[in-house]
C-alpha atoms as a PDB file:
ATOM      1  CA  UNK A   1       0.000   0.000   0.000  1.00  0.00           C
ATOM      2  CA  UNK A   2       1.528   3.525  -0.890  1.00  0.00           C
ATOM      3  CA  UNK A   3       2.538   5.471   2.016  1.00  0.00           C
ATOM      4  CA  UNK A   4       0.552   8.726   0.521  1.00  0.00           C
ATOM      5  CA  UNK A   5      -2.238   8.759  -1.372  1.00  0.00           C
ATOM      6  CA  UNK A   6      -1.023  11.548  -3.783  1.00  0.00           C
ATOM      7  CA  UNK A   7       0.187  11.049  -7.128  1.00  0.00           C
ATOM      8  CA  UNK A   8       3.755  11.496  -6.632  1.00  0.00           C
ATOM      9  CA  UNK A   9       5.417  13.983  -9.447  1.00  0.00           C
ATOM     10  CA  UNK A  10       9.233  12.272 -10.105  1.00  0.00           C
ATOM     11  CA  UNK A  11      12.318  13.801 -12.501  1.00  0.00           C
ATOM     12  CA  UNK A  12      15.293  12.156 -13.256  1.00  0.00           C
ATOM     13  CA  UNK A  13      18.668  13.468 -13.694  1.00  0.00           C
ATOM     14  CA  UNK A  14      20.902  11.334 -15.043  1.00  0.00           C
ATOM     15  CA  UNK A  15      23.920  11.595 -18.035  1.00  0.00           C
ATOM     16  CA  UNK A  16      23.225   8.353 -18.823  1.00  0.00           C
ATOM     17  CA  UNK A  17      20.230   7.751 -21.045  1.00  0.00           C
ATOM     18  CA  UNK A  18      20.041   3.912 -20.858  1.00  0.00           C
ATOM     19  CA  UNK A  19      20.057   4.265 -16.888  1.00  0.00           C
ATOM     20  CA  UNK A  20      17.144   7.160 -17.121  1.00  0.00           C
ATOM     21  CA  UNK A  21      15.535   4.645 -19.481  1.00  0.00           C
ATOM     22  CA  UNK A  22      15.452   1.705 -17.009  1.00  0.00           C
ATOM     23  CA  UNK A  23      14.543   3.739 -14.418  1.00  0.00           C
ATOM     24  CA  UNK A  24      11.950   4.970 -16.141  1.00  0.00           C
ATOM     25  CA  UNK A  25      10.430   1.269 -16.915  1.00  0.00           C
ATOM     26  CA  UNK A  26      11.081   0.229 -13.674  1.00  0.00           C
ATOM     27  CA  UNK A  27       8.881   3.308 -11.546  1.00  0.00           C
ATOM     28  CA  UNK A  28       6.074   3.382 -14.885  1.00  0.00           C
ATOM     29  CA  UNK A  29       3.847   0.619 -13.958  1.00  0.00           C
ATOM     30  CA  UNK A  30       3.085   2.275 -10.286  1.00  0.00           C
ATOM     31  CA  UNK A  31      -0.033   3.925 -10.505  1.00  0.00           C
ATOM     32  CA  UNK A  32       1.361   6.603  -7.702  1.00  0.00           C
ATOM     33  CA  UNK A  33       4.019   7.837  -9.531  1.00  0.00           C
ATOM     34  CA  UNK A  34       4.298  10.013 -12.654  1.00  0.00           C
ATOM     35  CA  UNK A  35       7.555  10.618 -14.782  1.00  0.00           C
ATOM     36  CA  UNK A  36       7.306  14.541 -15.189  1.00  0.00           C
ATOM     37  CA  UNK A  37      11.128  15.356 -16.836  1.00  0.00           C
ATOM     38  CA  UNK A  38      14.215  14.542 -17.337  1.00  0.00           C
ATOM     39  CA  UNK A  39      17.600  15.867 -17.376  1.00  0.00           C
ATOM     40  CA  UNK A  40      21.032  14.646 -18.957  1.00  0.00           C
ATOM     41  CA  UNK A  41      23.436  17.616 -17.134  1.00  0.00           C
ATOM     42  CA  UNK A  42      23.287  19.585 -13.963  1.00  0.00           C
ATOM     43  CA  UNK A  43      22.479  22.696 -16.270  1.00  0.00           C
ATOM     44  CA  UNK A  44      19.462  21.548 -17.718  1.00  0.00           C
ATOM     45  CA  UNK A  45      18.436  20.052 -14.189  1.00  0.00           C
ATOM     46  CA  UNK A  46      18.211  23.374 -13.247  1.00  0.00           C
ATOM     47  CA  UNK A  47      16.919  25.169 -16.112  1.00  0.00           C
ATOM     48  CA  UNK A  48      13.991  22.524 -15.855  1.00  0.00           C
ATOM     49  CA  UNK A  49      13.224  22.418 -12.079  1.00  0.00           C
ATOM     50  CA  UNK A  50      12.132  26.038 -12.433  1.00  0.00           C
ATOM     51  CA  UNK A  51       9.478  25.531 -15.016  1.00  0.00           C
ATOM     52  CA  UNK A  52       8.226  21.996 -13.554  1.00  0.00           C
ATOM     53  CA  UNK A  53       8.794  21.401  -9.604  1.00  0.00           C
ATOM     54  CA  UNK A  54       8.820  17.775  -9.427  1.00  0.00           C
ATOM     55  CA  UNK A  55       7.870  16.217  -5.629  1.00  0.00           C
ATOM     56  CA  UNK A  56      11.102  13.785  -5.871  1.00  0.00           C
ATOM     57  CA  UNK A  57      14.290  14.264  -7.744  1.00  0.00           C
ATOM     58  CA  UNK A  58      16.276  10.915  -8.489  1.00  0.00           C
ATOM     59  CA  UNK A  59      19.942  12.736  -9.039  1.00  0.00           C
ATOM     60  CA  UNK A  60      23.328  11.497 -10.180  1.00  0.00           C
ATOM     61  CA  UNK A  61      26.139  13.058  -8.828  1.00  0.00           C
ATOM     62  CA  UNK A  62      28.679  12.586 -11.424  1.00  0.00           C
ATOM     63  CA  UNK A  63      26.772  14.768 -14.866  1.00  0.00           C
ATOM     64  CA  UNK A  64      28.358  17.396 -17.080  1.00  0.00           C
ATOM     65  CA  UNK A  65      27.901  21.234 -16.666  1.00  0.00           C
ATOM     66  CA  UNK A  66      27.271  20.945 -12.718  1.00  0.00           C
ATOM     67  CA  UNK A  67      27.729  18.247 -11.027  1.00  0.00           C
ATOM     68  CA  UNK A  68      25.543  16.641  -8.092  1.00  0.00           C
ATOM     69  CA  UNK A  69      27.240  18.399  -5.490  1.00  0.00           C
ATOM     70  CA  UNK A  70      27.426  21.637  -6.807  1.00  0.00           C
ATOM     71  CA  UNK A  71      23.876  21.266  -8.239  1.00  0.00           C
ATOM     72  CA  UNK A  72      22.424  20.213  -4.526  1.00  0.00           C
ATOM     73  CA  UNK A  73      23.832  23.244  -3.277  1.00  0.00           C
ATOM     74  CA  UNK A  74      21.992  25.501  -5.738  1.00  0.00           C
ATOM     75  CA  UNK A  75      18.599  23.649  -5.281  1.00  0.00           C
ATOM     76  CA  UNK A  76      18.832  23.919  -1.298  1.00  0.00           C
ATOM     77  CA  UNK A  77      18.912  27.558  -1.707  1.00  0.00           C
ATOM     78  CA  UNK A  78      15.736  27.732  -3.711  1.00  0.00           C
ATOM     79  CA  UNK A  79      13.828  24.525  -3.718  1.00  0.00           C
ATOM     80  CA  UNK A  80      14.182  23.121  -0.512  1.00  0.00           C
ATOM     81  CA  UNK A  81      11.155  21.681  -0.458  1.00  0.00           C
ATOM     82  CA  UNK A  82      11.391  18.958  -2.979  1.00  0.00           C
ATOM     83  CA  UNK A  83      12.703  15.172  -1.660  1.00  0.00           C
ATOM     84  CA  UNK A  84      16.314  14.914  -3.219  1.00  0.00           C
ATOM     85  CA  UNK A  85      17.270  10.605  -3.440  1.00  0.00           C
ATOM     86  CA  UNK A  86      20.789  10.549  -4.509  1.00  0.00           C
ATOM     87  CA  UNK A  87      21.533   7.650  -6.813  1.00  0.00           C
ATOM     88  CA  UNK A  88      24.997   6.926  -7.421  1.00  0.00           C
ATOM     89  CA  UNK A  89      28.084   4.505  -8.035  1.00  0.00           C
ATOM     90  CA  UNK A  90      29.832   5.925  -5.220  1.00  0.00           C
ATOM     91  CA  UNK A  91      29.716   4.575  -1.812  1.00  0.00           C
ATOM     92  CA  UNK A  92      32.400   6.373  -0.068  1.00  0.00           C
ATOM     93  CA  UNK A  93      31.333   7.743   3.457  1.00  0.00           C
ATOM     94  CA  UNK A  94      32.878  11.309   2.187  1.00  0.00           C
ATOM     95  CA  UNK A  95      30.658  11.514  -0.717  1.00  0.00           C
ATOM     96  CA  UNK A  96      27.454  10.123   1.102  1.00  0.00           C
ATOM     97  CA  UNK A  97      28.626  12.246   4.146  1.00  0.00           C
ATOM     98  CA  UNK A  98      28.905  15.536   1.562  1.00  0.00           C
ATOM     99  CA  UNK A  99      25.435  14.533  -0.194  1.00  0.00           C
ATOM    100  CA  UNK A 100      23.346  14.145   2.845  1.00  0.00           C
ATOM    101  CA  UNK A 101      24.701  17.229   4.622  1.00  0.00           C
ATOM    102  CA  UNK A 102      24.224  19.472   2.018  1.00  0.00           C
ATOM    103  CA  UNK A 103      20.331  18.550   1.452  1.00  0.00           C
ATOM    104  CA  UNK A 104      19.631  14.967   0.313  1.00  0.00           C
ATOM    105  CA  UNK A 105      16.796  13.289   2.157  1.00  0.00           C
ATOM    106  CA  UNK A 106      18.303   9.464   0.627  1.00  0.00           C
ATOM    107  CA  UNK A 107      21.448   8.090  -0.963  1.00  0.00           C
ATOM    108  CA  UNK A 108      21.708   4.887  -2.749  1.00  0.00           C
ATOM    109  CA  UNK A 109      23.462   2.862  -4.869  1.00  0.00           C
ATOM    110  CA  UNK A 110      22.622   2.619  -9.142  1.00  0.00           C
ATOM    111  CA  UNK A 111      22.705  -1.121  -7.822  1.00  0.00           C
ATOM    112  CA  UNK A 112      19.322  -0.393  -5.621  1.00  0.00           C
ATOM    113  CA  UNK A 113      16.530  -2.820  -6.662  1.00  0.00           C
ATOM    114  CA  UNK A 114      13.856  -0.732  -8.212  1.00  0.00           C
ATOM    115  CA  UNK A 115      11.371  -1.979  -5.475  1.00  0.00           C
ATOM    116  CA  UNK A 116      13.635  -0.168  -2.843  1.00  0.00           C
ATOM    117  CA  UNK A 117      14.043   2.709  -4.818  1.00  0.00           C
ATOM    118  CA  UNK A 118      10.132   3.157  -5.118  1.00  0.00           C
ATOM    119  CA  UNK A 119       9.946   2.741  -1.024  1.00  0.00           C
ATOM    120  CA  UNK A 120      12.651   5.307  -0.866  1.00  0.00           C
ATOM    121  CA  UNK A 121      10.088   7.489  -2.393  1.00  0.00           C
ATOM    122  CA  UNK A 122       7.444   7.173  -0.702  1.00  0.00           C
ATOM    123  CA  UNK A 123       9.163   7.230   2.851  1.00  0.00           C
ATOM    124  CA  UNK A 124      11.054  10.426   1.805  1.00  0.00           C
ATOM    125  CA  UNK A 125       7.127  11.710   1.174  1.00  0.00           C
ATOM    126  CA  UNK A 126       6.069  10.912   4.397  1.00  0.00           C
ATOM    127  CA  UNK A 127       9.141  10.885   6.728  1.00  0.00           C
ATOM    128  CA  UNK A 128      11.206  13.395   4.943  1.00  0.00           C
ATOM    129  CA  UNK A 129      14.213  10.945   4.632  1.00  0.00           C
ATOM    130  CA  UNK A 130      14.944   7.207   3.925  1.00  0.00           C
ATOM    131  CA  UNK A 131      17.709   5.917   6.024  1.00  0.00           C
ATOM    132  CA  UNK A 132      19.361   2.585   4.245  1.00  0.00           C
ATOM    133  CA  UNK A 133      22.587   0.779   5.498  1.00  0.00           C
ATOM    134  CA  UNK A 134      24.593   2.775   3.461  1.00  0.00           C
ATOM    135  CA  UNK A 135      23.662   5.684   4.458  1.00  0.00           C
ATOM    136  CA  UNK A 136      23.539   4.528   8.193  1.00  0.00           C
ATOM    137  CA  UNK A 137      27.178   3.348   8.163  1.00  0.00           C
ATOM    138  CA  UNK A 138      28.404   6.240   6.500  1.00  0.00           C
ATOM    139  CA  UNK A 139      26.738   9.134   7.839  1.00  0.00           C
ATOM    140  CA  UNK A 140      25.140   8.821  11.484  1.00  0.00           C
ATOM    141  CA  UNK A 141      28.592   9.953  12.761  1.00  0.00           C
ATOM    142  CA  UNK A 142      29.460  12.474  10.463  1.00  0.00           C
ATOM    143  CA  UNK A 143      26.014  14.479  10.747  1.00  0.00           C
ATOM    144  CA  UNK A 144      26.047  14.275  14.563  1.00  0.00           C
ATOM    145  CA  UNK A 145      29.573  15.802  14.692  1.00  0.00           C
ATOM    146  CA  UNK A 146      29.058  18.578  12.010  1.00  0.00           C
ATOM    147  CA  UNK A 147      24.919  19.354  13.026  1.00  0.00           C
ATOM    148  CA  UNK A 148      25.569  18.322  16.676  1.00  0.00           C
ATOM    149  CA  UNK A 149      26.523  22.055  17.841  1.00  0.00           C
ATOM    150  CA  UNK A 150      23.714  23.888  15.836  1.00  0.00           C
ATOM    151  CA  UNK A 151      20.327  21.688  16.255  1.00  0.00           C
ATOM    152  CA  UNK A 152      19.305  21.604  19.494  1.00  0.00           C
ATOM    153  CA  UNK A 153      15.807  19.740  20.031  1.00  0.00           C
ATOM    154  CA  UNK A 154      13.267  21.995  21.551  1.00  0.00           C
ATOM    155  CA  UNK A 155      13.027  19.553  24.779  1.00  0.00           C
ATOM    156  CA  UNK A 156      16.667  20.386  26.891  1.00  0.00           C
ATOM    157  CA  UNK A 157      14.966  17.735  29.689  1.00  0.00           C
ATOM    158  CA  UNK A 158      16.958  14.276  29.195  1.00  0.00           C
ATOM    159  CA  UNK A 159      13.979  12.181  27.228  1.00  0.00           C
ATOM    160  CA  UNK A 160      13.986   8.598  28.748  1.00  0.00           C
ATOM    161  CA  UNK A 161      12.264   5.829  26.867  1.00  0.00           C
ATOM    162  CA  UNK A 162      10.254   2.769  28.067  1.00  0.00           C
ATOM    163  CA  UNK A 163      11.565  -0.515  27.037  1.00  0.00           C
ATOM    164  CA  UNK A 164       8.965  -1.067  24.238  1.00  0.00           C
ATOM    165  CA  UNK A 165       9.982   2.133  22.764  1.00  0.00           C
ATOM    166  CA  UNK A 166      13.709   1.943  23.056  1.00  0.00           C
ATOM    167  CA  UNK A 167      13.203  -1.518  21.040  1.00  0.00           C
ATOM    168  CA  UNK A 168      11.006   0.241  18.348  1.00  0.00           C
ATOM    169  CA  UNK A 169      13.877   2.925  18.415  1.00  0.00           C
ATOM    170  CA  UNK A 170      16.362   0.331  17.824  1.00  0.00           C
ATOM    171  CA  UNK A 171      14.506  -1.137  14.916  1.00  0.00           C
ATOM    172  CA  UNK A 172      14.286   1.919  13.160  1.00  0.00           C
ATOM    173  CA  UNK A 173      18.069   2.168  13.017  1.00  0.00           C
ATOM    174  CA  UNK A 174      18.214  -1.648  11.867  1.00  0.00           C
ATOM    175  CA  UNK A 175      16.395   0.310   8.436  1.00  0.00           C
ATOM    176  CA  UNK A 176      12.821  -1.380   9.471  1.00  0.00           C
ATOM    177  CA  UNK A 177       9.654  -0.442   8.546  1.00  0.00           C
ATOM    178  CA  UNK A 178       6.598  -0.276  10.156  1.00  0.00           C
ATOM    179  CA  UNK A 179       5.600  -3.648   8.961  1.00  0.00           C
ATOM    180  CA  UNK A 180       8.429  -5.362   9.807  1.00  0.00           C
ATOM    181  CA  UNK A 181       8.603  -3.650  13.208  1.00  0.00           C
ATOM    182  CA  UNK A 182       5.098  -5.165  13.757  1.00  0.00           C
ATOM    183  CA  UNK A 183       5.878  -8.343  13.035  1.00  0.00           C
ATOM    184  CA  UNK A 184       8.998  -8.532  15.698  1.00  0.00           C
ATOM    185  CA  UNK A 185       7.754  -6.965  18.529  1.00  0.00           C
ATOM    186  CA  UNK A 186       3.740  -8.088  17.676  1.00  0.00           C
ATOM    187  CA  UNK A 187       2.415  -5.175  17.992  1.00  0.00           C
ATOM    188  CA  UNK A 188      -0.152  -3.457  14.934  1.00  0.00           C
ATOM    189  CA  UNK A 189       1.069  -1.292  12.492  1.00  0.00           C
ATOM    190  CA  UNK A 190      -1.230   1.628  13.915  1.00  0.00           C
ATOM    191  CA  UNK A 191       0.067   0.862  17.496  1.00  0.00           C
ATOM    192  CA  UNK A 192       3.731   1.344  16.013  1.00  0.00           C
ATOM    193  CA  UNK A 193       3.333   4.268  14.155  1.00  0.00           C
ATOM    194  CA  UNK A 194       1.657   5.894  17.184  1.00  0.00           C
ATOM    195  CA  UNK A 195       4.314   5.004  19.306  1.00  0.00           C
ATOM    196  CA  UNK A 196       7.205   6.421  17.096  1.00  0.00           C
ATOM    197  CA  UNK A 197       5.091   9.786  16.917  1.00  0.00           C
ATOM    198  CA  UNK A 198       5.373   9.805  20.802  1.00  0.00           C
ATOM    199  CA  UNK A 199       8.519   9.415  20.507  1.00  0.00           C
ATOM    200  CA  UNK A 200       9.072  12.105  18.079  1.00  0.00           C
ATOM    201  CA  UNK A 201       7.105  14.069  20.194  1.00  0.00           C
ATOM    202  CA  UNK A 202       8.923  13.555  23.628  1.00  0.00           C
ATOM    203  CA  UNK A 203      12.701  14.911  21.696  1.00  0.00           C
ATOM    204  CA  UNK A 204      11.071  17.274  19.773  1.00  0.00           C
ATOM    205  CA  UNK A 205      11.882  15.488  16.372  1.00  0.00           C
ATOM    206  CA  UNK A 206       9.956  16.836  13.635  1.00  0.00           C
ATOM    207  CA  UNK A 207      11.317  13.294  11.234  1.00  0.00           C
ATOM    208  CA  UNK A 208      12.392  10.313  11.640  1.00  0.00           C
ATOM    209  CA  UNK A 209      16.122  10.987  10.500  1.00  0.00           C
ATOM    210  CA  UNK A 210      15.572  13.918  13.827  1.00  0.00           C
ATOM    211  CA  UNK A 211      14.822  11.051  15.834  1.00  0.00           C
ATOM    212  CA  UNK A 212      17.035   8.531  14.919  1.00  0.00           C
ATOM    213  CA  UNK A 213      20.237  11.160  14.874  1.00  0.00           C
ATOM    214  CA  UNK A 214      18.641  11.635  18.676  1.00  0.00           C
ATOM    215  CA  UNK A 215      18.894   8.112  19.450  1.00  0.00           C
ATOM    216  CA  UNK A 216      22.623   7.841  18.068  1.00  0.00           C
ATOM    217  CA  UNK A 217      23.845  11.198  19.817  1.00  0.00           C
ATOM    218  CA  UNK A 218      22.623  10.102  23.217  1.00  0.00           C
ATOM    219  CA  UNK A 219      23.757   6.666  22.470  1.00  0.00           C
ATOM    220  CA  UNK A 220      20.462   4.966  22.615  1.00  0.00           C
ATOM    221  CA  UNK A 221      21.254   2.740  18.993  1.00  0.00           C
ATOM    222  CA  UNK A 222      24.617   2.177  17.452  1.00  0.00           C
END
């Protein structure tokens, strides 16, 4: 079941047409996504973006013109409101460390199953950013150090968890969803996702990422 009911608006930008192309078969068949544009260089990335906003942006990093990095920097500044999923043959922690800090809300590899890449979607639409192994190995530590000193959570009071939350906590840095976090600690999906917005609530979190990069600052998950 899609995690929003909306038709979700995607572009691609990619110097690769044959990638584009199988992306673009892969994401077609799902009713809740649309293909609006597509883009072949950083230039025309942003050229486009300001005639057609899409909801999601599926963006190389290496294109011609302006690169990912410089081209995340630009669309921060004026579209900070669209989902950015980074999809790329690097896997370095500097480069996912760079990415995610300067505005991505998911990194993954051009080796992502298309099934994952369609949840990364839709949890970027509803939780603002999809946290994967890679991206958990490579950039919990960096964000805490660099962010650590400017985002303080509105509640200063030390937040303790029960024991059925810490789990749930825990689960959501394993890279679980809500279904699978049902199934291991039996507990409903609606139960689960009530319980993680209590928990969002209590630190002041306005995402997920917010409260998982809680939960690794005060050493509550790994």
């Amino acid at each position: 079941m899609s995690k929003t009911s909306q038709v979700v608006h995607v572009a691609l930008a990619d110097d690769h047409k044959i990638f584009r192309d199988g992306i673009k078969m892969a994401l077609g068949y799902k009713k809740d996504l649309k293909i609006v544009w597509e883009a072949d260089n950083g230039k025309e990335l942003l050229h486009k973006i300001t005639i057609k906003k899409p909801d999601v942006l599926l963006m190389d990093i290496r294109m011609p013109e302006i690169d990912g990095i410089n081209a995340i920097e630009l669309l921060r500044k004026e579209h900070s409101d669209v989902k950015i999923i980074v999809l790329s043959m690097y896997d370095d922690q500097q480069t996912i460390t760079k990415m995610m800090s300067n505005g991505a809300n998911a990194y993954l590899s051009k080796t992502t199953d298309p099934d994952e890449i369609y949840d990364a979607i839709l949890t970027c639409m509803s939780d603002d950013f999809y946290f994967n192994q890679l991206v958990n190995q490579a950039v919990i530590g960096g964000l805490i150090n660099k962010r650590g000193t400017k985002r303080n959570f509105p509640n200063k009071v030390p937040v303790t968890f029960n024991e059925k939350e810490l789990r749930i906590l825990q689960l959501i840095g394993d890279d679980m969803n809500t279904e699978e976090i049902s199934k291991e600690i039996f507990l409903s999906p609606r139960t689960i996702e009530s319980i993680r917005q209590k928990m969002k609530d209590k630190v002041g979190a306005k995402t997920i990422g917010g409260l998982i990069m809680y939960g690794v600052r005060n050493k509550m998950i790994e």
